[in-house]
Protein backbone atom coordinates (compact mmCIF):
# COMPACT_ATOMS: atom_id res chain seq x y z
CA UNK A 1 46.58 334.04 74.47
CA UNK A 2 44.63 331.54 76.26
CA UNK A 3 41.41 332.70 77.14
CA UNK A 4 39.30 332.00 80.62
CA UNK A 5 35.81 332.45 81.76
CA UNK A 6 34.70 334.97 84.61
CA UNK A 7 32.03 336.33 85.74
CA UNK A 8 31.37 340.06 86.06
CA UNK A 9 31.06 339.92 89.49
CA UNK A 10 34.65 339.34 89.37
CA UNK A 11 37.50 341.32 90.30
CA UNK A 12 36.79 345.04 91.96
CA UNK A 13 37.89 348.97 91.59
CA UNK A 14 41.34 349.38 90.69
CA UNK A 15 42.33 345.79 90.59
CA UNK A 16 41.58 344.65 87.55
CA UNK A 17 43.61 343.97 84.31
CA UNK A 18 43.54 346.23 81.38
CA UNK A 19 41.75 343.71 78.88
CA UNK A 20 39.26 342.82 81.51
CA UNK A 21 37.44 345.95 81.03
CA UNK A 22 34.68 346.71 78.63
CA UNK A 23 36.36 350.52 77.93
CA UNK A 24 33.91 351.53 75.11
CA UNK A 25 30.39 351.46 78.27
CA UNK A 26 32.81 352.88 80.72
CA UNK A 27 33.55 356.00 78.52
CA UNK A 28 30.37 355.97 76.90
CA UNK A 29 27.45 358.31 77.86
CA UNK A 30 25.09 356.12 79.31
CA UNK A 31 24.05 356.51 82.96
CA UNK A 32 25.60 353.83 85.04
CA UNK A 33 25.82 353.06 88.67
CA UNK A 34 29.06 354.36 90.08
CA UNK A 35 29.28 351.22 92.29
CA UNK A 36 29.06 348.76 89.77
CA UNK A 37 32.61 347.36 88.79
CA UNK A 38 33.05 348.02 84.62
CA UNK A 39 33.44 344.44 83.87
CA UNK A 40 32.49 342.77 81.39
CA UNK A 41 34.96 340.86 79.40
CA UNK A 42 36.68 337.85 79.92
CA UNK A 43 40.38 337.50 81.52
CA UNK A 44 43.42 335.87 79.46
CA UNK A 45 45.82 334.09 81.40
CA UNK A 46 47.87 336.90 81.28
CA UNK A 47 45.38 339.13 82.87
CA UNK A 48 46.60 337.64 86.36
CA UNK A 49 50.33 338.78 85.12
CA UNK A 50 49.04 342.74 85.56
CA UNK A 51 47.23 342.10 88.83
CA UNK A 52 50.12 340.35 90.32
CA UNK A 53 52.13 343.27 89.31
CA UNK A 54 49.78 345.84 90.94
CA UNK A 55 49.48 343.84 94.06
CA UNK A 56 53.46 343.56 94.14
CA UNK A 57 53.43 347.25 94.45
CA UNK A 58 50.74 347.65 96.91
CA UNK A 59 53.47 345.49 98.73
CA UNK A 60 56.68 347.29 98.15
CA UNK A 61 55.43 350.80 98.44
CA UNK A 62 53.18 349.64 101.94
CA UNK A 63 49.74 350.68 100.72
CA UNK A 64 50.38 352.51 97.00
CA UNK A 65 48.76 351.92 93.69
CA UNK A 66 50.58 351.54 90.66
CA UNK A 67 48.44 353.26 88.57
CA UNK A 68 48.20 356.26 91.57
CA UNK A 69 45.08 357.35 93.63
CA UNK A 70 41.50 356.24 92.68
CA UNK A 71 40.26 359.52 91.18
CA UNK A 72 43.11 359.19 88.37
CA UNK A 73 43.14 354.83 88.44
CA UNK A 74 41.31 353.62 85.29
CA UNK A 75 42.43 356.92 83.23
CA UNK A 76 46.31 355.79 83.81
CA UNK A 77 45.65 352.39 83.56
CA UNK A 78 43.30 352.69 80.03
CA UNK A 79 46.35 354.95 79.12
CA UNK A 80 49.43 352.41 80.02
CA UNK A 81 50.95 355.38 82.56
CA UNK A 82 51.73 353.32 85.39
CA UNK A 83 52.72 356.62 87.74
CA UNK A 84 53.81 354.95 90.73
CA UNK A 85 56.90 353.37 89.01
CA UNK A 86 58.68 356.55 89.40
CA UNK A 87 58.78 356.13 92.94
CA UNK A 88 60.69 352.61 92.87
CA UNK A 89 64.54 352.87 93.37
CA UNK A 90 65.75 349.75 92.58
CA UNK A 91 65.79 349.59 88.81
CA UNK A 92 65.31 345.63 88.92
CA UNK A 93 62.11 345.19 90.50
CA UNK A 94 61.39 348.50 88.42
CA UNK A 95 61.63 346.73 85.13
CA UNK A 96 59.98 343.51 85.90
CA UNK A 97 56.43 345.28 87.43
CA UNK A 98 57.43 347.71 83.92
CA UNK A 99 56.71 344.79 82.00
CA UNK A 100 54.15 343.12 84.37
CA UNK A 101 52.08 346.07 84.06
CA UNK A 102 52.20 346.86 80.63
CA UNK A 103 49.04 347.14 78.86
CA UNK A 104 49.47 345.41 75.74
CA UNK A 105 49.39 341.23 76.70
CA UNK A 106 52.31 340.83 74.32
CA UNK A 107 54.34 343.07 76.38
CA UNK A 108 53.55 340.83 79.31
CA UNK A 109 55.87 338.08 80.69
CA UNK A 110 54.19 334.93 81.16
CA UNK A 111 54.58 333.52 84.78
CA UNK A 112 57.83 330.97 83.43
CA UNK A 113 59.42 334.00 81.88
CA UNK A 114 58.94 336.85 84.80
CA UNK A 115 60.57 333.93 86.96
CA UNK A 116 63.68 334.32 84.96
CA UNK A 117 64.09 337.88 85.54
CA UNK A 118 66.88 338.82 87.05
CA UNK A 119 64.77 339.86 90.22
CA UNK A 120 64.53 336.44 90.89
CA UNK A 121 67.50 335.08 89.61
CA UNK A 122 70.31 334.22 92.52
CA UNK A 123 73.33 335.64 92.90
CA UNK A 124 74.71 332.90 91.29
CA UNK A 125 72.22 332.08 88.17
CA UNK A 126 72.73 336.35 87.56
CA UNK A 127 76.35 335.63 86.60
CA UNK A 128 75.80 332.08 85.12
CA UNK A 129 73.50 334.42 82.60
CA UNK A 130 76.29 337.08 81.87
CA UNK A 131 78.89 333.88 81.87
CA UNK A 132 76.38 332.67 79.18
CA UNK A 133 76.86 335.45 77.11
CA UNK A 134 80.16 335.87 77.39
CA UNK A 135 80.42 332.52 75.98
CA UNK A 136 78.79 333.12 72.76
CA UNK A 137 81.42 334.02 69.88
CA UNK A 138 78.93 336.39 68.38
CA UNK A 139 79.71 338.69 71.59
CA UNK A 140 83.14 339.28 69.57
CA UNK A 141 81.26 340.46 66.43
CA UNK A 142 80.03 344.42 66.00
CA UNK A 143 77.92 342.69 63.52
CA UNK A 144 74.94 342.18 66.18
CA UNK A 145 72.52 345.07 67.40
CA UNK A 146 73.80 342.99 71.00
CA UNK A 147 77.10 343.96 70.96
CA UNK A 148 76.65 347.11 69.10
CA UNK A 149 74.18 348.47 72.15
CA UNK A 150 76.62 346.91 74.89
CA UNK A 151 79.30 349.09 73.34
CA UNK A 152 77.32 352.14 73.03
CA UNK A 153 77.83 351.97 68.95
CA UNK A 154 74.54 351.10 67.92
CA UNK A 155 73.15 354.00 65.49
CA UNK A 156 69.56 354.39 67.22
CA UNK A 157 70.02 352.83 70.57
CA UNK A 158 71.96 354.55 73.42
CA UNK A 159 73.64 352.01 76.29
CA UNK A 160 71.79 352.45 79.76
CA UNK A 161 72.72 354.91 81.38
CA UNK A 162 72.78 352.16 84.51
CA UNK A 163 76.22 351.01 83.46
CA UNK A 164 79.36 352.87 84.46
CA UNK A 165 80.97 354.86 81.62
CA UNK A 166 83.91 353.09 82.17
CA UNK A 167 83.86 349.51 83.38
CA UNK A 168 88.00 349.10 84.00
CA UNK A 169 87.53 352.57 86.36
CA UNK A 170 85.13 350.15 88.71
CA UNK A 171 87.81 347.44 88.75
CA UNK A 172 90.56 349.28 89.34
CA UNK A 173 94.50 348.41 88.00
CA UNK A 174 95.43 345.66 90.62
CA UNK A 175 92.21 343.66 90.48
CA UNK A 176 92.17 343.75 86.67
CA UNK A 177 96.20 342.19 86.69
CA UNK A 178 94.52 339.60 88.93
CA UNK A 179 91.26 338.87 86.67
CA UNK A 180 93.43 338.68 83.80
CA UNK A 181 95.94 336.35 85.18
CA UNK A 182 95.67 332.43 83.78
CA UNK A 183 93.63 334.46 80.19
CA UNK A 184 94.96 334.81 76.73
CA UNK A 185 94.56 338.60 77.21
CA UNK A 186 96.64 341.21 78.59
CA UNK A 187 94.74 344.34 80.54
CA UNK A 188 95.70 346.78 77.83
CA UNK A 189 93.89 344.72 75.33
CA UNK A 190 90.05 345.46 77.67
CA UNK A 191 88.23 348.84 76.23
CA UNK A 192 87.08 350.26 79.68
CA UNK A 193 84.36 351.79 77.35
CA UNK A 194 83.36 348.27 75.97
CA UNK A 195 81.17 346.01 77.67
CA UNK A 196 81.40 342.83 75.50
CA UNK A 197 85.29 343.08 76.92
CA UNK A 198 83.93 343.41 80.39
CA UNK A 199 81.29 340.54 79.76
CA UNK A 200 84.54 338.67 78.37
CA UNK A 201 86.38 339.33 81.11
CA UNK A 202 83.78 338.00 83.53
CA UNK A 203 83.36 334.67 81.56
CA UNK A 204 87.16 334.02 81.52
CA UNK A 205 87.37 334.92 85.31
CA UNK A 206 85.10 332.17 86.04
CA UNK A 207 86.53 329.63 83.38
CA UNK A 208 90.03 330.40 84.94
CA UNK A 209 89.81 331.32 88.95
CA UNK A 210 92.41 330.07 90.02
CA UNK A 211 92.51 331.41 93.35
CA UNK A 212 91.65 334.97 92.10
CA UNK A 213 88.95 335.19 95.05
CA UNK A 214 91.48 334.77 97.61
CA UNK A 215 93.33 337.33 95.63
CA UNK A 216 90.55 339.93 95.71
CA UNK A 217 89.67 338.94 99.41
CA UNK A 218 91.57 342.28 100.26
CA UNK A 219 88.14 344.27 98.81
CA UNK A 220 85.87 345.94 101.41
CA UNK A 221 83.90 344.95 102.08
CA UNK A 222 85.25 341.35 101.71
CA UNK A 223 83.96 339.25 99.42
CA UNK A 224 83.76 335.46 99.31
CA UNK A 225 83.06 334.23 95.64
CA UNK A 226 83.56 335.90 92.39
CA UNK A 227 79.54 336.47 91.90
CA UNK A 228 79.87 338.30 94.81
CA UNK A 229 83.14 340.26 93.47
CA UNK A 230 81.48 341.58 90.41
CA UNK A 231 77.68 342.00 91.48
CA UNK A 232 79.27 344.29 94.45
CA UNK A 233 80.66 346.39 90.96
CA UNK A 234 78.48 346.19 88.50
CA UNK A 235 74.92 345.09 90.35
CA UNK A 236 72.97 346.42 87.01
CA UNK A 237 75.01 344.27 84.39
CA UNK A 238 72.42 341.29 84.53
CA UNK A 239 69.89 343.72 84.39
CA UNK A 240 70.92 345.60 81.57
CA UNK A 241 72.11 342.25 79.55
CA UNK A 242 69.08 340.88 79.85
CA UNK A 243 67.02 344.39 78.92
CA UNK A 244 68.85 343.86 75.78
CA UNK A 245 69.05 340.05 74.86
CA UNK A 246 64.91 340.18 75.29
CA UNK A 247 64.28 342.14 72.55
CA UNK A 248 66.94 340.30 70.23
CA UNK A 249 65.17 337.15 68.68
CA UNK A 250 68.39 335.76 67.51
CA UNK A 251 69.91 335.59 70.92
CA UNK A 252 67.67 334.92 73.04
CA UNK A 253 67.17 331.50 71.47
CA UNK A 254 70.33 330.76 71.02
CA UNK A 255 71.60 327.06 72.53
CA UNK A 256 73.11 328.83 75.57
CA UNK A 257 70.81 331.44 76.82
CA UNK A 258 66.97 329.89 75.83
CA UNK A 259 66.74 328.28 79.32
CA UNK A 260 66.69 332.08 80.35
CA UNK A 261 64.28 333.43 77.84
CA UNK A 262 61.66 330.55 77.58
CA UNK A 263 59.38 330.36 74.79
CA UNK A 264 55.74 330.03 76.02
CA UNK A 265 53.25 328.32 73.80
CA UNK A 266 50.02 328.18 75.45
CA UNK A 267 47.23 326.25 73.61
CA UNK A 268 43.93 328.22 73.69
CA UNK A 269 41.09 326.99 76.22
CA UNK A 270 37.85 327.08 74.40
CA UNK A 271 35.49 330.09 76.12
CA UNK A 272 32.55 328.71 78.54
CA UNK A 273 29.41 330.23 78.11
């Protein structure tokens, strides 16, 4: 990672990045003045990636810490225990300060790739991502660790439990005759158990539409696109899709989806002395 100077007068209690800390004087036996801030390493780029995080949560939770009060601070963040994430709700801004916040840099997003998070993705660019996927004829193949987890047959790694068991269930009958109509495919042949077929279904919805949102305009609440339709169902699938396409080298440079995993190749600025 790219490396830039600071001073150690730089940064203060609490708010400063893992890395940024020289650990080995703070937890060594030497008297030291409680007031001085235990700085004295220099800040990677990333660095600003775990502040921005903690000062994102200071803003969502009105006044809270990420790594909880001051007496237990540098303890949870020297041991990546980022306590105040429990008390998030919304599972999407959950996982994006999860990996803002993570200790290790390489965990980190850089500032390109947290901006293609779902969190910040619109309504629209969220289901031009699952479209994506649904695009990609590997999505067909139980030969992938991709499809495998999206399935829930993958021998190590359980689907989220943020999905509904059964993805048909959320559609209902009626809608699914309408999302089918204008596809090669039938409703019988969609596993409500399978999520590639859901994924599928969602890509041929929007390669066929065909009026289906004045169709489906009988939902309440109404709706007034298909984005709309299927976030209002399944607000998690991006999410979870993308949970899973990150860790999976092979996808997530593949032609169609790079643009939402970018590939950050920062050149190393020399350290000032």
């Amino acid at each position: 990672a790219a490396t830039y100077h600071t001073s150690n007068e730089s940064g203060s209690h609490g708010w400063v990045a893992y890395e940024c800390i020289d650990w080995g004087e703070l937890f060594s036996d030497k008297i030291w003045n409680p007031s001085d801030a235990p700085l004295q390493l220099r800040c990677k780029e990333k660095s600003d990636i775990q502040v921005a995080g903690m000062l994102s949560f200071y803003i969502l939770t009105k006044g809270k810490h990420p790594f909880g009060p001051k007496i237990d601070r540098l303890k949870n963040l020297h041991d990546d225990n980022p306590v105040g994430l429990r008390e998030l709700c919304d599972p999407v801004v959950k996982d994006l300060l999860s990996q803002m916040l993570a200790r290790s840099l390489d965990e980190r997003p850089y500032v390109e790739q947290a901006l293609k998070h779902p969190y910040f993705l619109s309504r629209k660019e969220q289901m031009k991502f699952v479209e994506a996927a649904g695009n990609e004829p590997k999505l067909k193949s139980s030969r992938n660790d991709v499809s495998n987890q999206l399935d829930n047959r993958h021998p190590s790694k359980t689907r989220s439990s943020l999905l509904p068991d059964n993805w048909k269930d959320v559609i209902g009958r009626d809608d699914l005759r309408t999302l089918c109509d204008g596809g090669q495919k039938s409703p019988s042949e969609y596993k409500g158990s399978r999520y590639t077929h859901c994924i599928r279904l969602i890509r041929n919805s929007f390669q066929h539409p065909d009026g289906k949102v004045c169709q489906l305009k009988n939902k309440t609440p109404a709706i007034s696109s298909l984005e709309e339709y299927f976030l209002q169902l399944f607000p998690t699938l991006p999410l979870v899709l993308h949970q899973i396409i990150r860790e999976d080298c092979d996808w997530k440079t593949l032609p169609a989806l790079k643009d939402f995993f970018p590939v950050i190749d920062r050149r190393a600025v020399p350290d000032v002395d």
